[in-house]
C-alpha atoms as a PDB file:
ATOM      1  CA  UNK A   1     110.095   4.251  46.087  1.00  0.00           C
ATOM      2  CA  UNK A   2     107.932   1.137  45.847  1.00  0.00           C
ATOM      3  CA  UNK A   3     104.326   1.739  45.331  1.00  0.00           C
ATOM      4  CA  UNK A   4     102.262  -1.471  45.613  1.00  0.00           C
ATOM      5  CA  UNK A   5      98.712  -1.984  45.983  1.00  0.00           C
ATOM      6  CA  UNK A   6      96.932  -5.284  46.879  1.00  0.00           C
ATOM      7  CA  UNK A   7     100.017  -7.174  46.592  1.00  0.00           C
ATOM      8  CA  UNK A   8     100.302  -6.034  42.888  1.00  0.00           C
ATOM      9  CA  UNK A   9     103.313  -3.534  41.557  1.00  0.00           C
ATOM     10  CA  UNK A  10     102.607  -1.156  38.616  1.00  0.00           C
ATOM     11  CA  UNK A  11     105.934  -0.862  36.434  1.00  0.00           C
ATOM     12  CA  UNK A  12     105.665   1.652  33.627  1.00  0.00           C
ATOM     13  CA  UNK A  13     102.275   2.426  34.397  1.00  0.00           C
ATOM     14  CA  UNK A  14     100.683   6.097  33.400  1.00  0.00           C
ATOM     15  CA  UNK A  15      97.010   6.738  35.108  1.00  0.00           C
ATOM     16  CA  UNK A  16      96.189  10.571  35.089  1.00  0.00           C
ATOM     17  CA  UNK A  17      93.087  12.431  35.340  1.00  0.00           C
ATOM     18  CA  UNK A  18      91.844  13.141  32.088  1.00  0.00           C
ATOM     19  CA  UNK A  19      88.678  15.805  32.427  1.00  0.00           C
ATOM     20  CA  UNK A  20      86.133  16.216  34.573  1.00  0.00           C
ATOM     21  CA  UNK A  21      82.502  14.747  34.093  1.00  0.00           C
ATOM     22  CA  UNK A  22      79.558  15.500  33.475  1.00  0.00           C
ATOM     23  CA  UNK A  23      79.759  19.066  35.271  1.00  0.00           C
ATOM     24  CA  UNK A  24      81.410  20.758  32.586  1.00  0.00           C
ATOM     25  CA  UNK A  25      80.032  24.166  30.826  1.00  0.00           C
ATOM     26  CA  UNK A  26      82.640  25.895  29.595  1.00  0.00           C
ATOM     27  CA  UNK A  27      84.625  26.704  26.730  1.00  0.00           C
ATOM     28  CA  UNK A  28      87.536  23.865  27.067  1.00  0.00           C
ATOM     29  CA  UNK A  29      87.341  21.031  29.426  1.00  0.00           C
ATOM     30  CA  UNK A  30      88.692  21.475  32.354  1.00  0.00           C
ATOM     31  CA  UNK A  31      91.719  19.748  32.784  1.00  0.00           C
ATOM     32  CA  UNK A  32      92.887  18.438  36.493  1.00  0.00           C
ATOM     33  CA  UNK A  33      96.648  18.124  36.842  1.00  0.00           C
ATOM     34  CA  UNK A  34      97.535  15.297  39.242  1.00  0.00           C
ATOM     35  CA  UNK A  35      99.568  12.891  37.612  1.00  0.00           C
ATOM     36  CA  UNK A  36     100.351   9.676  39.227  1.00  0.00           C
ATOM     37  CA  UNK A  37     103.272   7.690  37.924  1.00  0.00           C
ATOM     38  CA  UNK A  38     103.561   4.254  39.477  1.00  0.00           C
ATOM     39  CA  UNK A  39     107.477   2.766  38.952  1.00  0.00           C
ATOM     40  CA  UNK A  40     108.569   0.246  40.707  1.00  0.00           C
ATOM     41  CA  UNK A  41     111.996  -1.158  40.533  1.00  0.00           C
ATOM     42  CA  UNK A  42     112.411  -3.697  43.152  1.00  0.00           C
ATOM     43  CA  UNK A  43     108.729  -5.478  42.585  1.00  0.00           C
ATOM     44  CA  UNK A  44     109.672  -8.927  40.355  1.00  0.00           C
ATOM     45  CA  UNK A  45     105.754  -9.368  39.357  1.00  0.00           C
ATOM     46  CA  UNK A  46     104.966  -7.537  36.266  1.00  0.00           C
ATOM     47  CA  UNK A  47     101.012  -7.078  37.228  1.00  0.00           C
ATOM     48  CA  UNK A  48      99.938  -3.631  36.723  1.00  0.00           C
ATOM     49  CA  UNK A  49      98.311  -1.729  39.377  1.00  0.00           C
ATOM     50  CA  UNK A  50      94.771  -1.090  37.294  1.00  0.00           C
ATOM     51  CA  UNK A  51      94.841  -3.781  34.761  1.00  0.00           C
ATOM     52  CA  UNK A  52      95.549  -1.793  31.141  1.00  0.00           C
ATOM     53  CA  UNK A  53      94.040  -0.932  29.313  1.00  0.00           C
ATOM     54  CA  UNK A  54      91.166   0.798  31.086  1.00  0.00           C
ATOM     55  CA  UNK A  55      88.644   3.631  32.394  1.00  0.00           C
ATOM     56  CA  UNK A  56      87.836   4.113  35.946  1.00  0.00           C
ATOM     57  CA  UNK A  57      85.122   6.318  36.981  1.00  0.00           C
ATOM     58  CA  UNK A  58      86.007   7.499  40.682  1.00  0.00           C
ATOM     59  CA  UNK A  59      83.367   8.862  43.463  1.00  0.00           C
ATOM     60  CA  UNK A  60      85.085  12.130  42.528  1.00  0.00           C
ATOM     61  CA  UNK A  61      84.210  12.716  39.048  1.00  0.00           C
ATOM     62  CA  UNK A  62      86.990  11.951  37.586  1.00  0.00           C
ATOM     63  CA  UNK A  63      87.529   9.908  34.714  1.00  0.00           C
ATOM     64  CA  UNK A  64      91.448   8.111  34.696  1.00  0.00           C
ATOM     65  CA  UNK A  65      92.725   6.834  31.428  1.00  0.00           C
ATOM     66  CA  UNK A  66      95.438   4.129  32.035  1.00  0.00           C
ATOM     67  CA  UNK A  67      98.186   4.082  29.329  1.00  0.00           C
ATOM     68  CA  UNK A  68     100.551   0.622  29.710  1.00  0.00           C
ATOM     69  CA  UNK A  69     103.541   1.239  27.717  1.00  0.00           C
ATOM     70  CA  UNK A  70     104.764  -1.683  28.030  1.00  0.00           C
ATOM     71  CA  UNK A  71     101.910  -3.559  26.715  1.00  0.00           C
ATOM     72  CA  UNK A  72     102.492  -4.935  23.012  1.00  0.00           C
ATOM     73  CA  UNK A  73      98.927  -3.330  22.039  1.00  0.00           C
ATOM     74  CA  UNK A  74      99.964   0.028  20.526  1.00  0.00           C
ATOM     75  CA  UNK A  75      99.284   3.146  22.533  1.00  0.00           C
ATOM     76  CA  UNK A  76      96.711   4.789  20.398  1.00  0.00           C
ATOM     77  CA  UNK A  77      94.745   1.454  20.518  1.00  0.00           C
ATOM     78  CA  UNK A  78      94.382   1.412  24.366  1.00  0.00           C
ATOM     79  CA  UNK A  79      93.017   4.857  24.294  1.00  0.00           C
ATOM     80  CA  UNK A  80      90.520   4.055  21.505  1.00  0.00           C
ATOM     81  CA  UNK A  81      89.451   0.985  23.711  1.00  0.00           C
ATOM     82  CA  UNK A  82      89.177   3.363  26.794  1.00  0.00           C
ATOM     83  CA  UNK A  83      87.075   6.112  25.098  1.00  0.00           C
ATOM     84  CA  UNK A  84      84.720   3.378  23.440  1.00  0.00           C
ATOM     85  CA  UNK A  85      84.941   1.556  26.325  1.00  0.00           C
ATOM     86  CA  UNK A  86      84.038   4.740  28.552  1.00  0.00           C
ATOM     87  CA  UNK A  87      81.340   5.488  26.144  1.00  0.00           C
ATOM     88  CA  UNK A  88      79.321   2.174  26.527  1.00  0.00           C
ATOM     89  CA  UNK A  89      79.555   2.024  30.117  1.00  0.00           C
ATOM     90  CA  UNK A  90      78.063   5.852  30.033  1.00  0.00           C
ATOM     91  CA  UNK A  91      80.971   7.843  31.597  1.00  0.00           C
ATOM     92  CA  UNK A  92      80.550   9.725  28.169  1.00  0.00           C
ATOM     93  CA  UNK A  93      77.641  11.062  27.302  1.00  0.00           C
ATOM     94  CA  UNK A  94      76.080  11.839  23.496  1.00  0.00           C
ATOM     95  CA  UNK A  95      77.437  15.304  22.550  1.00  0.00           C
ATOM     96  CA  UNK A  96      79.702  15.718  25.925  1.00  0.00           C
ATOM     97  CA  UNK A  97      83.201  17.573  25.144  1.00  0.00           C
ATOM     98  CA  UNK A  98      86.447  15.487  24.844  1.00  0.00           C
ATOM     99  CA  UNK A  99      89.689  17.711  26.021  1.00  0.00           C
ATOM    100  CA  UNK A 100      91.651  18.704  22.805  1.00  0.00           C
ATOM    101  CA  UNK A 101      94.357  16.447  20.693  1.00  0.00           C
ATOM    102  CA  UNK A 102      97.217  18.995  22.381  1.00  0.00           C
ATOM    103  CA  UNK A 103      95.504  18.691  26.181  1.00  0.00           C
ATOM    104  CA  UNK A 104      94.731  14.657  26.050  1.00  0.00           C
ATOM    105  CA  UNK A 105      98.895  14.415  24.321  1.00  0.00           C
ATOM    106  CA  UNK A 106     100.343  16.571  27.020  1.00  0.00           C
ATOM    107  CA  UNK A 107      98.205  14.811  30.048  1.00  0.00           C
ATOM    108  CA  UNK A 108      98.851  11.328  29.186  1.00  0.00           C
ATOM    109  CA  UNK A 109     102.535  12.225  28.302  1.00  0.00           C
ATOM    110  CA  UNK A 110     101.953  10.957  24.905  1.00  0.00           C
ATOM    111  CA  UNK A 111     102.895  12.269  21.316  1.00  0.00           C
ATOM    112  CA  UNK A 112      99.616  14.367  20.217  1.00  0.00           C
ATOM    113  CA  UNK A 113     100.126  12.381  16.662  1.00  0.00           C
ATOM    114  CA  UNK A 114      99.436   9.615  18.589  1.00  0.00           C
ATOM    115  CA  UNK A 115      96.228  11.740  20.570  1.00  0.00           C
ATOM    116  CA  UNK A 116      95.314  12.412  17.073  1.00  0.00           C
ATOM    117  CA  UNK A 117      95.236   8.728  15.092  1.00  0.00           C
ATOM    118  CA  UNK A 118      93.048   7.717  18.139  1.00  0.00           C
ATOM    119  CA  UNK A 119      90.719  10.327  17.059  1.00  0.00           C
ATOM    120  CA  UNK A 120      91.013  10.261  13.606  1.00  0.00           C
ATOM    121  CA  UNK A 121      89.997   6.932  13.636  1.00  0.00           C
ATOM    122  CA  UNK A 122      87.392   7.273  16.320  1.00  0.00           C
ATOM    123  CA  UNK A 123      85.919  10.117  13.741  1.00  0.00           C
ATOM    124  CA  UNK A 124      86.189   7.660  11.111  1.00  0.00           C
ATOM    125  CA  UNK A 125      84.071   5.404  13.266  1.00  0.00           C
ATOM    126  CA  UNK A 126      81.341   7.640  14.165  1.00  0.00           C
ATOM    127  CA  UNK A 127      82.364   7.880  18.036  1.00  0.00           C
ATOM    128  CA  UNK A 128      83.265  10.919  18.364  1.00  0.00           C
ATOM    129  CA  UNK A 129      82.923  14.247  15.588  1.00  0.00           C
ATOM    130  CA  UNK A 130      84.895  16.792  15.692  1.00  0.00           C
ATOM    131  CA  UNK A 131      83.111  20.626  15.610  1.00  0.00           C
ATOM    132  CA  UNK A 132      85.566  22.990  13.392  1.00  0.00           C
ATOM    133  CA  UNK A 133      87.240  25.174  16.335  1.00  0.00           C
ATOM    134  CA  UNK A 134      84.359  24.316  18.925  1.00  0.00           C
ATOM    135  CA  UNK A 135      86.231  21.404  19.652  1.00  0.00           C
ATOM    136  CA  UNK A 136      85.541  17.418  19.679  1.00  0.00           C
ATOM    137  CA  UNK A 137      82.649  16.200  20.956  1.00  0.00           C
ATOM    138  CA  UNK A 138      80.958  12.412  21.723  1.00  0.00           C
ATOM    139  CA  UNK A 139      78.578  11.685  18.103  1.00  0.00           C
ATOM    140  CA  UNK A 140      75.345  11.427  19.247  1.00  0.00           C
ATOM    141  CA  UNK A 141      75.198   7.591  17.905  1.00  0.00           C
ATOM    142  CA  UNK A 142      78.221   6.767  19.228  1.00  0.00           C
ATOM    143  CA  UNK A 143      77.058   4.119  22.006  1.00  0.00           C
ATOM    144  CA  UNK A 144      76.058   1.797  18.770  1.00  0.00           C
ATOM    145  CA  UNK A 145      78.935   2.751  16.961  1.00  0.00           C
ATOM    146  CA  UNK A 146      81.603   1.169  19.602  1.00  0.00           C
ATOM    147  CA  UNK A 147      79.887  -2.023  18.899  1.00  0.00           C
ATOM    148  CA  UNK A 148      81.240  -1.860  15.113  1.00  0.00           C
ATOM    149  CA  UNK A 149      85.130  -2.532  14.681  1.00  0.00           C
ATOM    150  CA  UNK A 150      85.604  -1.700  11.084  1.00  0.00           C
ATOM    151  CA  UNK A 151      89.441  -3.206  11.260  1.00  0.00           C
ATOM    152  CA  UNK A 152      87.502  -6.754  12.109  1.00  0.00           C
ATOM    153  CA  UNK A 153      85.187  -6.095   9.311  1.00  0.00           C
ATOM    154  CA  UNK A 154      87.770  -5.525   6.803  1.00  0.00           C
ATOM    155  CA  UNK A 155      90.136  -8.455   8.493  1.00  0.00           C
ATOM    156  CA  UNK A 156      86.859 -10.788   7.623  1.00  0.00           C
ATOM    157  CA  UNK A 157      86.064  -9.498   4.170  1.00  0.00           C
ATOM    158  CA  UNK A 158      89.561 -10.055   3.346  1.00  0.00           C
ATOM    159  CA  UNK A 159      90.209 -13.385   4.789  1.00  0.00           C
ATOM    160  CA  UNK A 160      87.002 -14.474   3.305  1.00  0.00           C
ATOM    161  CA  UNK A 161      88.486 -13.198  -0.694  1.00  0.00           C
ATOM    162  CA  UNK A 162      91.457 -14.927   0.126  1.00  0.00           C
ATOM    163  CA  UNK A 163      90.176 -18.148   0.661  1.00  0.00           C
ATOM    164  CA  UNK A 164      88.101 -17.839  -2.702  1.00  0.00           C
ATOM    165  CA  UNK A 165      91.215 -17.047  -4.706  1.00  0.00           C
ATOM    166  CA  UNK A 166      92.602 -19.912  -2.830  1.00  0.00           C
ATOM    167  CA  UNK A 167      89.798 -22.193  -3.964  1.00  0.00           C
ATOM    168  CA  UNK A 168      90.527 -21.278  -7.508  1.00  0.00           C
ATOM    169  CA  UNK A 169      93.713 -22.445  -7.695  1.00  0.00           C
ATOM    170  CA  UNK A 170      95.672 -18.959  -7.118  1.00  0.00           C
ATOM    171  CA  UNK A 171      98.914 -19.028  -5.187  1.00  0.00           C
ATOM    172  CA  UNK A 172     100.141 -17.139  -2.079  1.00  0.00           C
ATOM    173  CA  UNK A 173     102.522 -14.777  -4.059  1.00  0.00           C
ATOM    174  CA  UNK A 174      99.893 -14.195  -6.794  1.00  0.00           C
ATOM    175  CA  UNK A 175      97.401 -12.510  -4.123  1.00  0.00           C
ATOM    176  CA  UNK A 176     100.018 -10.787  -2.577  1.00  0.00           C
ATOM    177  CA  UNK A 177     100.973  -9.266  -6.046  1.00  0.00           C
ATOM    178  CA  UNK A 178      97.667  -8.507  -6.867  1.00  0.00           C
ATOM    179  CA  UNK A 179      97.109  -6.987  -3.391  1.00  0.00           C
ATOM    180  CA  UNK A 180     100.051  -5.343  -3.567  1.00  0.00           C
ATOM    181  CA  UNK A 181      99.191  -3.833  -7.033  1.00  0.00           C
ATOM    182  CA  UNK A 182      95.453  -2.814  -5.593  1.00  0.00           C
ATOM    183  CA  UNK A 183      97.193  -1.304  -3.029  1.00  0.00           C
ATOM    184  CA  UNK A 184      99.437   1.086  -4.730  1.00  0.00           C
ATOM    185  CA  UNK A 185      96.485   1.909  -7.690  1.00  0.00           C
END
């Protein structure tokens, strides 16, 4: 079956609804189980329905996380981007419950390893904090938080040591050696 929207197809696209917002009291989030698998086989345009990665907040409450596997941007990435993302337009809320690693894996169809790097390093980030078995919740600074990408920081601070050890006169395998040593010290 062809599903096309607006003269766009959606190959290999996964869009389910993720938890419910902001009416939630509970123990757990409650989880709504519609999925929605667009595959189209005879379209010859490779534009995704919703472009991916991204969050869409419908009139029903629902927040939709849109996982693009055939993007070249790994998985865990587009749902770190949709969660900060999310967070900054104010879908999420300071201290408003996230659904659980195993919930958010088996939802989006997705390994929960994968479910759980995305956290991790959202945790690492000060986005989201986890609450021992309470569950995971949205850090109460997290709206400046998403502004800080600690990968770009560290890509800077190392491009910018690199080109003063480049300045001195050290060679390419030299600083990889050297990095390499660092690395495994």
């Amino acid at each position: 079956m062809t599903q096309v929207f607006g003269g766009m197809c959606a190959p290999s696209i996964r869009s389910y609804p993720v938890w419910r917002l902001p009416t939630y009291t509970g123990r757990h989030p409650s989880i709504q189980g519609v999925k929605l698998k667009f595959i189209d086989e005879t379209c010859k345009t490779q534009k995704p329905l919703v472009p991916s990665p991204q969050v869409v907040q419908h009139e029903n409450g629902f927040m939709h996380v849109t996982i693009n596997v055939d993007d070249p941007e790994p998985l865990f990435t587009q749902l770190i981007r949709q969660l900060k993302q999310a967070i900054l337009d104010g879908h999420l809320a300071p201290g408003a419950q996230l659904p659980s690693i195993r919930q958010l894996a088996n939802d989006l169809e997705l390994n929960s390893k994968t479910v759980a790097k995305a956290y991790r390093l959202l945790e690492r980030d000060g986005v989201i904090q986890s609450k021992g078995y309470r569950g995971t919740f949205v850090h109460p600074e997290a709206r400046s938080n998403c502004q800080t990408d600690l990968n770009q920081w560290v890509n800077a601070q190392i491009a910018e040591l690199i080109a003063t050890l480049k300045e001195a006169g050290v060679t390419d395998s030299e600083i990889r050696i050297a990095f390499s040593n660092a690395m495994n010290n």
